[in-house]
Protein backbone atom coordinates (compact mmCIF):
# COMPACT_ATOMS: atom_id res chain seq x y z
CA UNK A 1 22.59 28.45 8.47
CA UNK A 2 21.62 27.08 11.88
CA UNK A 3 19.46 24.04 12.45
CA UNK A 4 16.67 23.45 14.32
CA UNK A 5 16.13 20.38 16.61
CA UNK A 6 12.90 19.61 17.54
CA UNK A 7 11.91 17.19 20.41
CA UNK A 8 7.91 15.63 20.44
CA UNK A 9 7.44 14.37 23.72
CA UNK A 10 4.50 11.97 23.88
CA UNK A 11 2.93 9.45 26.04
CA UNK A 12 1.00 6.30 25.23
CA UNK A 13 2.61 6.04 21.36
CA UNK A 14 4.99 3.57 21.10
CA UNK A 15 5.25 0.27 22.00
CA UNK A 16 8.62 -0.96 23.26
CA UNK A 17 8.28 -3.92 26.50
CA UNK A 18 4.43 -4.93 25.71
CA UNK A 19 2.80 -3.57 28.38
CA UNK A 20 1.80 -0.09 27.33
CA UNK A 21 -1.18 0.83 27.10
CA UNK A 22 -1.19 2.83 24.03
CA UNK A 23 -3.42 5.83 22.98
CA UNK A 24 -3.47 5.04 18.88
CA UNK A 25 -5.11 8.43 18.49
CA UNK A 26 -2.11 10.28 19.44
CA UNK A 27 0.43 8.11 17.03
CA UNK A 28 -0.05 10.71 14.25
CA UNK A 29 2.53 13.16 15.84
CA UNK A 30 4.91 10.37 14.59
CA UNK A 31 4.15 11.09 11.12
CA UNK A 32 5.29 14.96 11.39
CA UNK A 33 8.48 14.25 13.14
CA UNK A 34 9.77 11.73 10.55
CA UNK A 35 8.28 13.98 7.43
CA UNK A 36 9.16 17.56 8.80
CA UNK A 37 12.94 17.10 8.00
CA UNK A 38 12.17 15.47 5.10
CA UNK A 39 10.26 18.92 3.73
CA UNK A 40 12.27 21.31 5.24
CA UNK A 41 16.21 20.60 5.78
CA UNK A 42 17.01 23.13 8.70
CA UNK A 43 14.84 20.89 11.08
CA UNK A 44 15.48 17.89 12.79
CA UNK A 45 12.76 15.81 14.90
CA UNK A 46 13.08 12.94 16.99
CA UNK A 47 9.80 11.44 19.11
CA UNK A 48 10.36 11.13 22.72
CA UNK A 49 7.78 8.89 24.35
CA UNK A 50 7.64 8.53 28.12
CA UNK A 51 5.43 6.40 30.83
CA UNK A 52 3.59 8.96 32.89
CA UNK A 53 5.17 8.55 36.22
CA UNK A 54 2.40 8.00 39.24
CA UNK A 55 5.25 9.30 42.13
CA UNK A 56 7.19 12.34 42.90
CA UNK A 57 10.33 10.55 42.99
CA UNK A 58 9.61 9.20 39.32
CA UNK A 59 8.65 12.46 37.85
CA UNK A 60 11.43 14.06 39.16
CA UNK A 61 13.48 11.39 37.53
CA UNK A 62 11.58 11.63 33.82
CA UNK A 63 11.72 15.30 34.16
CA UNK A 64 15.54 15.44 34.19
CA UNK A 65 15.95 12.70 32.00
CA UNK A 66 13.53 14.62 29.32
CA UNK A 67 16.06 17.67 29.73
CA UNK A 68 19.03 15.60 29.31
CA UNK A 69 17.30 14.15 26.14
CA UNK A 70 16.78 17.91 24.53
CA UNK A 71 19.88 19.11 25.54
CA UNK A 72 21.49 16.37 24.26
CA UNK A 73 22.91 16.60 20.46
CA UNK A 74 21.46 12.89 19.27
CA UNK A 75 20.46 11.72 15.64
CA UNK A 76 18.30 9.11 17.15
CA UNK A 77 14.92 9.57 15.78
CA UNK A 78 12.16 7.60 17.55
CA UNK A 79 13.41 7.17 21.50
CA UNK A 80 11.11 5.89 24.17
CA UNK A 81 11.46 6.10 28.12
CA UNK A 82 10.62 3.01 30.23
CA UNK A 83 11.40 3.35 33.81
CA UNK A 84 15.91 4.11 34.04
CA UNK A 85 16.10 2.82 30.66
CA UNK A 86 16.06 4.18 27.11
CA UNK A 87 15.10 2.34 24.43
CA UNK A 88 16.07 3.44 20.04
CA UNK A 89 14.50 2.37 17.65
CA UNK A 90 16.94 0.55 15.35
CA UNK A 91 17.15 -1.20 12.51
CA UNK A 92 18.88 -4.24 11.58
CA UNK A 93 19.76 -6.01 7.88
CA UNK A 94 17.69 -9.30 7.70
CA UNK A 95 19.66 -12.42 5.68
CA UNK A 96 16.98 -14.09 2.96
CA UNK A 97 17.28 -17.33 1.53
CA UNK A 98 17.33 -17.74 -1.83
CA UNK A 99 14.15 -18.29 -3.57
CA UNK A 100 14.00 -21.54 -5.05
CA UNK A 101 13.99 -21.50 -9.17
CA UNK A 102 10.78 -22.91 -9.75
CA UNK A 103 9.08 -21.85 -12.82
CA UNK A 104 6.03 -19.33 -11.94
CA UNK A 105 2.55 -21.63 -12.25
CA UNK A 106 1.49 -19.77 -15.55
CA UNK A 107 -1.73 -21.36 -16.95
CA UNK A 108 -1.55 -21.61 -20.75
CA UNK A 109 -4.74 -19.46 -21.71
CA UNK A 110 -4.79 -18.82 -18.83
CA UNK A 111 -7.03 -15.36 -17.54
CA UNK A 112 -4.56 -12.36 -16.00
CA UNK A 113 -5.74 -9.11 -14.88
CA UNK A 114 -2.56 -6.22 -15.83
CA UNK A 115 -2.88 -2.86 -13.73
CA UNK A 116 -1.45 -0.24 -15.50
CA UNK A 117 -1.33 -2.67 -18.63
CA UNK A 118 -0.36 0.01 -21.41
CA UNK A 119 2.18 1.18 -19.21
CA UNK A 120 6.05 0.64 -19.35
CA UNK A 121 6.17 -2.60 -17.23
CA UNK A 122 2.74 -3.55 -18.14
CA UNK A 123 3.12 -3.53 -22.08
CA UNK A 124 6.99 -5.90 -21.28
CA UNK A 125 4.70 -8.49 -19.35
CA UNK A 126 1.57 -8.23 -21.50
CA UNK A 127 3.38 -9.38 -24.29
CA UNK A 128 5.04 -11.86 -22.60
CA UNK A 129 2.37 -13.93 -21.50
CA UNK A 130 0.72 -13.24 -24.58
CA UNK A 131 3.86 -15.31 -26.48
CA UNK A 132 4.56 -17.55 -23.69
CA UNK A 133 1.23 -19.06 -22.26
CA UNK A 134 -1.03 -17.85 -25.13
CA UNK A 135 -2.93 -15.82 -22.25
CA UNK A 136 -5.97 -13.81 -22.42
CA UNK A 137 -5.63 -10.65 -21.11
CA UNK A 138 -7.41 -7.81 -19.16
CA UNK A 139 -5.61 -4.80 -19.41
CA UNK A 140 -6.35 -1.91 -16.90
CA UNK A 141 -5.55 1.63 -18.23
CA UNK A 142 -6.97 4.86 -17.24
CA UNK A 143 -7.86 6.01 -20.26
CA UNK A 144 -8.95 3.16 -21.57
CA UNK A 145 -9.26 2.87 -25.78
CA UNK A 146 -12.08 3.74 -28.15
CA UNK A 147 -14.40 0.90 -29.82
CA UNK A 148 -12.03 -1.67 -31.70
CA UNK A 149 -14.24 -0.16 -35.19
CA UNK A 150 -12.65 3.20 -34.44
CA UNK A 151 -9.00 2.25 -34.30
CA UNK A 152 -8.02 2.39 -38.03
CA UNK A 153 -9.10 6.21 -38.35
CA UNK A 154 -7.10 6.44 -35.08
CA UNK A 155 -4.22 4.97 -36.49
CA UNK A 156 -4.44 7.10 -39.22
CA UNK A 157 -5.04 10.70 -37.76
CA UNK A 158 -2.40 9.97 -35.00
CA UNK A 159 -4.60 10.91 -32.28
CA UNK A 160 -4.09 10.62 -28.24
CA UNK A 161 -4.92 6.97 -28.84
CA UNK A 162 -2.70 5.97 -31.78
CA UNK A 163 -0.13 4.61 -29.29
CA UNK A 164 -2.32 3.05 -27.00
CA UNK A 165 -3.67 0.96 -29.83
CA UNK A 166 -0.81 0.23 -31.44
CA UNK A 167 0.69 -1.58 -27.91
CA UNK A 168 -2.75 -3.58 -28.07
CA UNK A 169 -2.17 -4.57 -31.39
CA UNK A 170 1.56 -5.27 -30.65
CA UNK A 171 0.20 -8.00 -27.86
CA UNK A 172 -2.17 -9.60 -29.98
C-alpha cells in the first residue's frame, strides 16, 4: 500500500532563534501532525513553519523553498524556516549524575497520602512504610471500602470488597 505524506505549513508556531512572535492559538495543528501517524500508519506528517516574508524577493524565495520541502522525501518531523536557513528539531541523549545514596527522609509515624493505594504499586509501598517507619496512612482508592463494622460479613460472602479489605488488613 502507498503512503501518504502530509506537509502542515504554519506561521507564528514554533520558536527556533527567539525572536518570533508566536501565535499560541495556532500551536494545536502540532498536535495532529505528531498523532495522525500514530492512529493511522499510511500517513506521515511533518510541521513546516515559516516567517511570513514582507518582500517579493523573500516570498519568492520561501515559496520555492516550501516546494522543495514537499517534494522532498524527509522523515524530519517538526522543520521551521528562518530566513536561507532550516532549522530540525532534534533530540539529543542528556548524561545524569548519579543520585547520591542518601536514605529517603521518612518520618517514623510519620503522615503519607498513597494515590491509588490498593493498587499494585500502592499496596508494595503501603506496606512498606507501614513495617519500616510505623507510618499512618491515607490511602486513596476509587472505590473506597465499606464501614470497618461491615468487613467481617464481607470477608465472609466474598463480595467486590473482600480483596480490598483484605490488602487493608494486610498493612495494618
Amino acid at each position: 500500500s502507498d503512503s501518504i505524506s502530509i506537509r502542515i505549513i504554519t506561521n507564528g508556531v514554533q520558536q527556533v532563534i527567539g525572536d518570533e512572535e508566536l501565535i499560541p492559538e495556532k500551536s494545536t495543528v502540532l498536535g495532529t501532525s505528531l498523532v495522525v501517524p500514530q492512529e493511522y500508519s499510511y500517513l506521515s506528517c511533518s510541521s513546516v513553519d515559516v516567517v511570513l516574508p514582507l518582500n517579493k524577493e523573500w516570498k519568492n524565495r520561501l515559496i520555492n523553498q516550501l516546494v522543495e520541502e514537499c517534494l522532498s522525501n524527509t522523515n524530519d518531523k517538526m522543520i521551521a524556516y528562518r530566513g536561507n536557513k532550516r532549522f530540525v528539531q532534534t533530540y539529543e541523549p542528556l548524561q545524569l549524575e548519579q543520585p547520591a545514596k542518601e536514605k529517603l527522609p521518612l518520618r517514623k509515624n510519620g503522615v503519607y497520602l498513597i494515590t491509588g493505594g490498593l493498587g499494585g504499586i500502592g499496596t508494595i509501598l503501603a506496606k512498606h512504610l507501614a513495617q519500616t517507619v510505623q507510618a499512618n496512612l491515607v490511602l486513596l482508592t476509587r472505590t473506597g471500602l465499606p464501614n470497618r463494622d461491615e468487613w467481617d460479613m464481607h470477608l465472609k460472602e466474598n463480595t467486590m470488597y473482600s480483596d480490598r479489605i483484605r490488602k487493608v488488613l494486610e498493612i495494618e
